[in-house]
C-alpha atoms as a PDB file:
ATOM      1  CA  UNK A   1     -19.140 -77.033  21.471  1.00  0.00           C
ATOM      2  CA  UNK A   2     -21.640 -73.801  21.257  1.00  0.00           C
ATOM      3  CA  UNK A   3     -24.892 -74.960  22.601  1.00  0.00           C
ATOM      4  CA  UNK A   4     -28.076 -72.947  22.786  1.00  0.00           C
ATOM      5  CA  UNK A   5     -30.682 -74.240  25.215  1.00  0.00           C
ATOM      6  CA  UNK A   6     -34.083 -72.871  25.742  1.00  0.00           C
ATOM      7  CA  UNK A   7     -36.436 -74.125  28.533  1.00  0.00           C
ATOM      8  CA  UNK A   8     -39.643 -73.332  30.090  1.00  0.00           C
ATOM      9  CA  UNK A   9     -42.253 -73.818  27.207  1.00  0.00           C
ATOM     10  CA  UNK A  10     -45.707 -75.428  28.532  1.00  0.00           C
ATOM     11  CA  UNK A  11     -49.467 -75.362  28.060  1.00  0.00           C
ATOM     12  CA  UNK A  12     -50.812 -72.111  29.536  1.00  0.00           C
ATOM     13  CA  UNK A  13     -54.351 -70.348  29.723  1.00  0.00           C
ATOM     14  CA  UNK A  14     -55.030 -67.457  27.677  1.00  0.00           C
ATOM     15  CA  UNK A  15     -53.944 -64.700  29.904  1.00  0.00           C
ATOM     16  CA  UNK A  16     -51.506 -66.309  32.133  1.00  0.00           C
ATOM     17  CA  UNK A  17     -47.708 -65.691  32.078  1.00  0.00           C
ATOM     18  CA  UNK A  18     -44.593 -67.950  31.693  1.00  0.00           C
ATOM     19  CA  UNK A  19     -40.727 -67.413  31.831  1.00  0.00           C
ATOM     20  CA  UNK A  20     -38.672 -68.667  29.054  1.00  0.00           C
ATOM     21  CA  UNK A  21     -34.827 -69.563  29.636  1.00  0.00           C
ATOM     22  CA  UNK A  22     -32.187 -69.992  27.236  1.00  0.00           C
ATOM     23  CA  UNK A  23     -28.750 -71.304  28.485  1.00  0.00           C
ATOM     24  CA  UNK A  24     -25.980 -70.740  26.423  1.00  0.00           C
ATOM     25  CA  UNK A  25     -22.279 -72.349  26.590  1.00  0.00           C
ATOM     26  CA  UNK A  26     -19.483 -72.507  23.781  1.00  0.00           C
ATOM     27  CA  UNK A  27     -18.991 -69.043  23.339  1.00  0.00           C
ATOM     28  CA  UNK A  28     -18.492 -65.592  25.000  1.00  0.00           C
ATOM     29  CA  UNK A  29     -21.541 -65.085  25.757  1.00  0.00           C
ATOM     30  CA  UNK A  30     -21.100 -60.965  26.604  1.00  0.00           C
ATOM     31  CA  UNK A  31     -20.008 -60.496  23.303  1.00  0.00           C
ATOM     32  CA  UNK A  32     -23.219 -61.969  21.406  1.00  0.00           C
ATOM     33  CA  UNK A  33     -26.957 -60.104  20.679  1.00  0.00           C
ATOM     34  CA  UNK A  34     -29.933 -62.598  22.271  1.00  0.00           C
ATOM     35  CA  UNK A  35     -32.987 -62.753  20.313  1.00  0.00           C
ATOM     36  CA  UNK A  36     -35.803 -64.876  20.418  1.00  0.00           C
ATOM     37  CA  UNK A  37     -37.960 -65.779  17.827  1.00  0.00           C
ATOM     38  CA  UNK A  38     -40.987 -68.207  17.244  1.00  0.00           C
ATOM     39  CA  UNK A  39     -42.734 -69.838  14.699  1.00  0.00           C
ATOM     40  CA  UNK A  40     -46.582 -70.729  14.697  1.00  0.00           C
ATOM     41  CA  UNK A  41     -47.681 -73.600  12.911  1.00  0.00           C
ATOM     42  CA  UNK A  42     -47.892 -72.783   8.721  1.00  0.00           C
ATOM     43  CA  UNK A  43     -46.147 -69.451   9.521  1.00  0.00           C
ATOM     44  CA  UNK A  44     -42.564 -68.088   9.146  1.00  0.00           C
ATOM     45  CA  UNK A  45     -40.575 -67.592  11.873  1.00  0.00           C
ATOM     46  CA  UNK A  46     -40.486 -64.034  13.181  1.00  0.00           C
ATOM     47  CA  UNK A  47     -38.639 -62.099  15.412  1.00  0.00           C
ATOM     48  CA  UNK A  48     -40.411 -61.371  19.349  1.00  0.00           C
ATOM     49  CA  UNK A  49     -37.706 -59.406  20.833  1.00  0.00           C
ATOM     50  CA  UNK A  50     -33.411 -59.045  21.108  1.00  0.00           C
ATOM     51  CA  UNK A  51     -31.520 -57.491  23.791  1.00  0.00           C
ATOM     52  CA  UNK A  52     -28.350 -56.059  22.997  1.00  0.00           C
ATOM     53  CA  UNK A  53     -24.817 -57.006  24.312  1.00  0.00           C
ATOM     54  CA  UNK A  54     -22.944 -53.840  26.132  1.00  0.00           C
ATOM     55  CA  UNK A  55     -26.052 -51.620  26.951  1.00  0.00           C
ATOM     56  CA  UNK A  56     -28.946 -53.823  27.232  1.00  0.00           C
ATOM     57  CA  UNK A  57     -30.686 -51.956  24.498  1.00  0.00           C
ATOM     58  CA  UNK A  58     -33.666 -54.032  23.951  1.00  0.00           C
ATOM     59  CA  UNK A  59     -36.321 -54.334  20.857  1.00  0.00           C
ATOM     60  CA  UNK A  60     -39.422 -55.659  20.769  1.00  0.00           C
ATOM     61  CA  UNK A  61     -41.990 -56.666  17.709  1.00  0.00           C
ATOM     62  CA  UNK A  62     -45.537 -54.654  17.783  1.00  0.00           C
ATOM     63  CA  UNK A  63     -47.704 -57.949  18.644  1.00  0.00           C
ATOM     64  CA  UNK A  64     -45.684 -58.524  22.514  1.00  0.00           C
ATOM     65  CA  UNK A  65     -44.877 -55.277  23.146  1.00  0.00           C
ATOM     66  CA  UNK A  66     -46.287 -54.364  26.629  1.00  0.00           C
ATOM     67  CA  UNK A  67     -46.637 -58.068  27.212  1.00  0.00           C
ATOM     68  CA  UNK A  68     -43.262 -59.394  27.063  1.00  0.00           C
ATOM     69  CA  UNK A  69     -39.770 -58.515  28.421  1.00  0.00           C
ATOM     70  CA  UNK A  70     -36.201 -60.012  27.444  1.00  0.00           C
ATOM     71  CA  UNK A  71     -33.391 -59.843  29.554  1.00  0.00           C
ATOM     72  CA  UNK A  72     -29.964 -61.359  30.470  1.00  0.00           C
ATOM     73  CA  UNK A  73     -27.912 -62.649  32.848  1.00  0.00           C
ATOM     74  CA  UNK A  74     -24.397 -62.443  31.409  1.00  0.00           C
ATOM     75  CA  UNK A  75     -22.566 -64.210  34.625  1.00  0.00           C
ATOM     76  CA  UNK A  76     -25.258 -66.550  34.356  1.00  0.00           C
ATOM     77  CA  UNK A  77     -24.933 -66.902  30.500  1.00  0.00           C
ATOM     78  CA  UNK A  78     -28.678 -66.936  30.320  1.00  0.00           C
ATOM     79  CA  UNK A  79     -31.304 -65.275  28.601  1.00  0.00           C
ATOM     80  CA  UNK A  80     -34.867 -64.849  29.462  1.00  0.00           C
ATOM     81  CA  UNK A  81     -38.351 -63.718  28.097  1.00  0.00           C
ATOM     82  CA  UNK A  82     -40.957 -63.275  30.415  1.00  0.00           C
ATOM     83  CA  UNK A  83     -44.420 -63.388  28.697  1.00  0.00           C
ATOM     84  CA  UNK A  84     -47.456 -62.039  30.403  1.00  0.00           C
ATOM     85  CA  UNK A  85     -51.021 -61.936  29.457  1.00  0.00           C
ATOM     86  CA  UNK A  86     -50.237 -64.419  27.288  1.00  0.00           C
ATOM     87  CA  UNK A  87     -53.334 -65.330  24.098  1.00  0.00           C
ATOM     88  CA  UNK A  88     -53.734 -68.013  21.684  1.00  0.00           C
ATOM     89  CA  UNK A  89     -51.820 -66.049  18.904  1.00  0.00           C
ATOM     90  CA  UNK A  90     -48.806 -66.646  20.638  1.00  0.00           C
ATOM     91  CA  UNK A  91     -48.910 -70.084  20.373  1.00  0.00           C
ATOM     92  CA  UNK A  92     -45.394 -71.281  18.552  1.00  0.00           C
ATOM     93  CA  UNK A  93     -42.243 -72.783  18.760  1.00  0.00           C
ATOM     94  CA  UNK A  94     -39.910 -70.085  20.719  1.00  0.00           C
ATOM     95  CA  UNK A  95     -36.166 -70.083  19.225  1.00  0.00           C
ATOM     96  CA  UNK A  96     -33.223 -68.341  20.967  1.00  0.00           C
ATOM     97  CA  UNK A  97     -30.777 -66.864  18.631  1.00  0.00           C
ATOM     98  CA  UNK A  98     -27.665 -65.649  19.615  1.00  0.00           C
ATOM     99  CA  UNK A  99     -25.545 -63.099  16.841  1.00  0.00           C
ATOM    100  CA  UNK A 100     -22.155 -62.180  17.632  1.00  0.00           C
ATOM    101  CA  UNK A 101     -21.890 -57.677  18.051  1.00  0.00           C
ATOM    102  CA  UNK A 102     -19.516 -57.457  15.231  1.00  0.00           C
ATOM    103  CA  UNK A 103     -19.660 -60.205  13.320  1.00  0.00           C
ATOM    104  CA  UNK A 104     -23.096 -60.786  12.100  1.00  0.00           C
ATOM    105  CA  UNK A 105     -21.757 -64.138  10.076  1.00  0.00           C
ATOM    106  CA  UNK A 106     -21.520 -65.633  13.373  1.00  0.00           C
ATOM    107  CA  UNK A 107     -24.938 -66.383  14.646  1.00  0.00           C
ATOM    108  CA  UNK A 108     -26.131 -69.886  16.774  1.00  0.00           C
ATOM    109  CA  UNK A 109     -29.543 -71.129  17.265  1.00  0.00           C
ATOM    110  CA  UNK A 110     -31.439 -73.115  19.990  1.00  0.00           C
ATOM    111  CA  UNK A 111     -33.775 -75.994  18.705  1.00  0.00           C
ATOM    112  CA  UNK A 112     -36.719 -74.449  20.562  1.00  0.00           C
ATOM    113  CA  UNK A 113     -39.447 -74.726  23.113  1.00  0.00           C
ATOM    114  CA  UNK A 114     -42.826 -75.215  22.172  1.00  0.00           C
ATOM    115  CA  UNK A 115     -45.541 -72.694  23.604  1.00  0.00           C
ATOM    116  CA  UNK A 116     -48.853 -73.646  23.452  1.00  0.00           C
ATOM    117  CA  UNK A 117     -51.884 -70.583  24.843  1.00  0.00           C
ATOM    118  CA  UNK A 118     -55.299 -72.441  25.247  1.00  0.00           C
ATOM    119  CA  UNK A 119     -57.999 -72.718  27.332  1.00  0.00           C
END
């Protein structure tokens, strides 16, 4: 059973930091491209930043560039997004998305963790 599960969401002050974690199981995890996304309230869901499979190529959206940084922990099966100098605009429901290298078709989703930037 492929299960996506992302953890670490909370209420922080504009400016702080927090680590997001998204534990995966069900599939070869090595073989897949991590994203996360997130989705502010009356907004579509965008993409923050994906990390690729073999070479840890990363990409990151204009608005967290500088701010936040994915990685991955293949023996661990576990991806991460650290967010730093965090603000209110950031606010959303984070989503981990994982998309198999080759075979786009084959894509899972987490059911998210909310991330709320106020003061």
């Amino acid at each position: 059973q492929v299960q996506l599960v992302e953890s670490g969401g909370g209420l922080v002050q504009p400016g702080g930091s927090l680590t997001l974690s998204c534990a995966a199981s069900g599939f070869t995890f090595g073989d897949y491209i991590m994203s996360w996304y997130r989705q502010g309230s009356g907004k579509e869901r965008e993409l923050v930043a994906a990390i690729s499979s073999g070479t840890y190529n990363t990409h990151y959206s204009n608005s967290v560039k500088g701010r936040f940084t994915i990685s991955r922990d293949n023996a661990k099966n576990t991806a991460y997004l650290q967010m730093t100098s965090l603000k209110p605009e950031d606010t959303a429901i984070y989503f981990c998305k994982a998309v198999h290298t080759y075979t786009t078709s084959r894509e899972y989703w987490g059911q998210g963790t909310q991330v709320i930037v106020s003061s």
